[in-house]
C-alpha atoms as a PDB file:
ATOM      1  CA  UNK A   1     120.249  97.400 116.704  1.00  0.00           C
ATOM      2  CA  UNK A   2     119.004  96.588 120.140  1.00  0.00           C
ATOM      3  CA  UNK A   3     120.780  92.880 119.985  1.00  0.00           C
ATOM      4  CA  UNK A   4     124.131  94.988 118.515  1.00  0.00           C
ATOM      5  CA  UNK A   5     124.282  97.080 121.497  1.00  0.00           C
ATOM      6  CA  UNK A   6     123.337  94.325 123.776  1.00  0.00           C
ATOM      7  CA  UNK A   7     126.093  92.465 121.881  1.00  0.00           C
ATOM      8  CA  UNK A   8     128.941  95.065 122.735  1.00  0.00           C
ATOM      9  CA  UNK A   9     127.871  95.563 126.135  1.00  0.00           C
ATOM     10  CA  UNK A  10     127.752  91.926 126.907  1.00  0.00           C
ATOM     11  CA  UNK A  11     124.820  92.182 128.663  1.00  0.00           C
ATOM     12  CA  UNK A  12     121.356  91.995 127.836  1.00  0.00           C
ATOM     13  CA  UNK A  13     118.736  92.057 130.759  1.00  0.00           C
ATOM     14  CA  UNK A  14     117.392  94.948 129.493  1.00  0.00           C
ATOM     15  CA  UNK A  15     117.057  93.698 126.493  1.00  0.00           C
ATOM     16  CA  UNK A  16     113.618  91.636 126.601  1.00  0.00           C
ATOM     17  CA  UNK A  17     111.792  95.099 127.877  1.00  0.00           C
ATOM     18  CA  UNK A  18     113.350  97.079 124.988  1.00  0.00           C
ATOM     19  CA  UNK A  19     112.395  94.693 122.644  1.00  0.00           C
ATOM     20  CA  UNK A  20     108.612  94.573 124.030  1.00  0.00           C
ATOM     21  CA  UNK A  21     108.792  98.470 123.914  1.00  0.00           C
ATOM     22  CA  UNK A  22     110.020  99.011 120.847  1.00  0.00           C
ATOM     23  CA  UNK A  23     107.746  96.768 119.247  1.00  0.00           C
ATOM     24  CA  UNK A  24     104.796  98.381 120.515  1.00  0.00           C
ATOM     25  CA  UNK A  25     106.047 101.551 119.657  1.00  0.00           C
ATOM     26  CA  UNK A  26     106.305 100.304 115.961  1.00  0.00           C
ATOM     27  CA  UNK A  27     102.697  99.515 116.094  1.00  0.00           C
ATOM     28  CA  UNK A  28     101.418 102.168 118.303  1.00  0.00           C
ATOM     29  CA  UNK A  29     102.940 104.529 115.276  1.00  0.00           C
ATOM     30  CA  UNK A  30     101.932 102.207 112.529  1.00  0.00           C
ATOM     31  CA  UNK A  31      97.671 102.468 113.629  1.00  0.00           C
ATOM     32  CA  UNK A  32      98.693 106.504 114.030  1.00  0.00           C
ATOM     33  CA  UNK A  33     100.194 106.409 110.568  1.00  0.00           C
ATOM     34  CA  UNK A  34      96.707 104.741 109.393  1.00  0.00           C
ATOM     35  CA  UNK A  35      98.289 102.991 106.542  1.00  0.00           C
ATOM     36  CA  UNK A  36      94.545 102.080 104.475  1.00  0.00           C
ATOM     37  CA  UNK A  37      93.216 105.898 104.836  1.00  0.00           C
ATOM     38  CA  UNK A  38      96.756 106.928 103.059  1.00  0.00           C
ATOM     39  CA  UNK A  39      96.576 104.792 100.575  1.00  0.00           C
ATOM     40  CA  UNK A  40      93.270 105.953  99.836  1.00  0.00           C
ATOM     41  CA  UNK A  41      94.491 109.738 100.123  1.00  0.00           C
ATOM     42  CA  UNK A  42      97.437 108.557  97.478  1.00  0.00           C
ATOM     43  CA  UNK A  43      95.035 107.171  95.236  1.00  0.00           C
ATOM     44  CA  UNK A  44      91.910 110.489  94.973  1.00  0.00           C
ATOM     45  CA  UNK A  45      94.438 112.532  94.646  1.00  0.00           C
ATOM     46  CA  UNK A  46      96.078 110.709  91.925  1.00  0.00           C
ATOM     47  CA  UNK A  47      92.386 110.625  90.568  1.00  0.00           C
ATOM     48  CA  UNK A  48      92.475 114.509  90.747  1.00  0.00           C
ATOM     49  CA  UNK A  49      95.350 114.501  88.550  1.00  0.00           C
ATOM     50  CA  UNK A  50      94.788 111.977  86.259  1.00  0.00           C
ATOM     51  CA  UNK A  51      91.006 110.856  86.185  1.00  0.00           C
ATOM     52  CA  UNK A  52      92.068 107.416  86.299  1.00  0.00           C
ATOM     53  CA  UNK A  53      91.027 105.294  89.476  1.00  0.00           C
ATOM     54  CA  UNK A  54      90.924 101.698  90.498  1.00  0.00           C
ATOM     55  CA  UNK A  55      87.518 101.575  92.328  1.00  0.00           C
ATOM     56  CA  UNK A  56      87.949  97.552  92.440  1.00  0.00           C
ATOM     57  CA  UNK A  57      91.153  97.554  94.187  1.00  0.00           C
ATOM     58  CA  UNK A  58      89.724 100.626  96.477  1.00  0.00           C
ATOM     59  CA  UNK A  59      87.397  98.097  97.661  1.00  0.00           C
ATOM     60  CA  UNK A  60      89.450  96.011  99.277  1.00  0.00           C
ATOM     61  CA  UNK A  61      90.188  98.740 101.859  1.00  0.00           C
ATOM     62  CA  UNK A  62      89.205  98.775 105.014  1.00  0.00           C
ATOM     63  CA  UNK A  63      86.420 101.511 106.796  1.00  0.00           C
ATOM     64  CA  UNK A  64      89.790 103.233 107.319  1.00  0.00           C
ATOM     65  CA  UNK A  65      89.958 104.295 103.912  1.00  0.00           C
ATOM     66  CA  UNK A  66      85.995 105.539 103.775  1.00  0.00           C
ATOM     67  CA  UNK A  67      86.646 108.965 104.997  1.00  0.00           C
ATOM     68  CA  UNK A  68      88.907 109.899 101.931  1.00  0.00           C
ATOM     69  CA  UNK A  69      86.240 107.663  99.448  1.00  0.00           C
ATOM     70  CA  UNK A  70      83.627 110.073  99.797  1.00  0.00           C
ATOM     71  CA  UNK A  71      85.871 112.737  97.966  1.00  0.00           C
ATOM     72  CA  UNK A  72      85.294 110.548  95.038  1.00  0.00           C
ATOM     73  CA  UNK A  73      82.275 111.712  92.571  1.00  0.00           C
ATOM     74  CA  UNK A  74      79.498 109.415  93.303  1.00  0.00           C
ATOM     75  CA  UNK A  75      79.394 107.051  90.753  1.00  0.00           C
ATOM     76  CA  UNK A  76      83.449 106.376  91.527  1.00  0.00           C
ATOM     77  CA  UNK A  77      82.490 106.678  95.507  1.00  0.00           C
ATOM     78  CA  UNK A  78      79.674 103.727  95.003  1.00  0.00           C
ATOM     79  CA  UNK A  79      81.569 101.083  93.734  1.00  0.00           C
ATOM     80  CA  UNK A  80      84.898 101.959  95.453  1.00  0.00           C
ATOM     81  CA  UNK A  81      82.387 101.421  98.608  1.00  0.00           C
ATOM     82  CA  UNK A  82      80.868  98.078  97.471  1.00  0.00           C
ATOM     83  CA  UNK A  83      82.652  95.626  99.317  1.00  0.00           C
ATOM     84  CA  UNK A  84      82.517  97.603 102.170  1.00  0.00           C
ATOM     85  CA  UNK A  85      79.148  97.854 102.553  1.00  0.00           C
ATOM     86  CA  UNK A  86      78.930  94.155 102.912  1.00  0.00           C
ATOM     87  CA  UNK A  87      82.157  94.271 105.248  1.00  0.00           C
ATOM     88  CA  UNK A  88      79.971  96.763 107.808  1.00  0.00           C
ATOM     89  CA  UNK A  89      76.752  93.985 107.674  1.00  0.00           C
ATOM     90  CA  UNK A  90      77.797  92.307 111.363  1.00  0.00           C
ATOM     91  CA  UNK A  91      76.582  94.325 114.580  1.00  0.00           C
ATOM     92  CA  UNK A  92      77.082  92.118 117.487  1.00  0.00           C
ATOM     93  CA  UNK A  93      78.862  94.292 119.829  1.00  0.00           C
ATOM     94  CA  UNK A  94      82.027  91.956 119.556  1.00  0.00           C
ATOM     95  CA  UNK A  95      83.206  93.335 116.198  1.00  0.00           C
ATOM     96  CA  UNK A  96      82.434  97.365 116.688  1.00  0.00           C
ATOM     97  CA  UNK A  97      84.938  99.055 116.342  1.00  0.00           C
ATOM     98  CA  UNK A  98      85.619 103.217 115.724  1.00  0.00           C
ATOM     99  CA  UNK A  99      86.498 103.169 111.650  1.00  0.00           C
ATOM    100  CA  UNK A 100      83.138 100.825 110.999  1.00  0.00           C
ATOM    101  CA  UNK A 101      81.094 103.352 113.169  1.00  0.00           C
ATOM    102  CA  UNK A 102      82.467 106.220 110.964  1.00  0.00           C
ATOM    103  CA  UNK A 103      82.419 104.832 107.752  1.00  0.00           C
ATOM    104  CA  UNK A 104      78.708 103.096 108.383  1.00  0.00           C
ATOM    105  CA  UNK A 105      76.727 106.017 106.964  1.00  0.00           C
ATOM    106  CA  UNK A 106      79.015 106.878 104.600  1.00  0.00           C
ATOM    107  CA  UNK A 107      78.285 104.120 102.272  1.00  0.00           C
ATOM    108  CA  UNK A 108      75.507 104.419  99.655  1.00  0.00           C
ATOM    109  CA  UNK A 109      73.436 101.807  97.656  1.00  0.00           C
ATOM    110  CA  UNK A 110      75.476 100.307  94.829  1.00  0.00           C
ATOM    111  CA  UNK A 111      74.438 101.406  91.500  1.00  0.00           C
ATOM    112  CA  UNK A 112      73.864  98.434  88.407  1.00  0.00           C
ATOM    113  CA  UNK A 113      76.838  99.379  86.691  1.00  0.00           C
ATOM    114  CA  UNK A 114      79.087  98.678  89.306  1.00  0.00           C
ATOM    115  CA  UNK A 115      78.484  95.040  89.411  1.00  0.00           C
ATOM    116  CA  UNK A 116      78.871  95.396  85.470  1.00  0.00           C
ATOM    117  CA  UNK A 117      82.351  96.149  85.527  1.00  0.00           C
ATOM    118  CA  UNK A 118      83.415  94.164  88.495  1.00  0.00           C
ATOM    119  CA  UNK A 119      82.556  91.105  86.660  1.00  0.00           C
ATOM    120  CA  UNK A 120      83.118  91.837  83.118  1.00  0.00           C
ATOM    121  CA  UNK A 121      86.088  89.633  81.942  1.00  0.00           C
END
């Protein structure tokens, strides 16, 4: 839209700076959205309604999502936490950020049967 109206005006200096500002508007409001932790919000309540849950694919979620996890009962909460718990292992100062400092004690030990049906073909 910005390159239309640039088009019709036949002129476009301002059109670099609206570009770089619209831009980071679309991700300032993306990382407000929070795009993992909804997904994970979409999915217990689903759970809620159904009692079916994919605790593998909840895995792949980022520490984002770990605030809506612990919702889950704890056998569900465990192994939708697995790989996480091995995501949150580094703590050089580098890689801190706010959702691993959250989610860090919200992940428990993994039970046995998690492991089970991760790699059951």
């Amino acid at each position: 839209l910005l390159v239309i109206a640039a088009g019709v005006r036949l002129e476009a200096k301002w059109l670099p700076r609206a570009m770089v500002g619209s831009a980071l508007g679309g991700l300032l409001v993306f990382a407000w959205l929070n795009p993992e932790r909804l997904i994970a919000t979409h999915n217990v309540a689903r759970y809620h309604e159904t009692g079916k849950i994919d605790t593998i694919y909840l895995g792949t979620l980022s520490a984002d999502a770990a605030p809506v996890l612990v919702e889950l009962p704890r056998e569900l909460r465990e192994c939708a936490m697995m790989d996480l718990r091995y995501r949150l292992v580094d703590k050089s100062w580098q890689s801190w950020n706010l959702s691993r400092a959250e989610a860090a004690p919200l992940v428990q030990p993994v039970p046995d049967d998690c492991w089970k049906d991760r790699y059951e073909m």
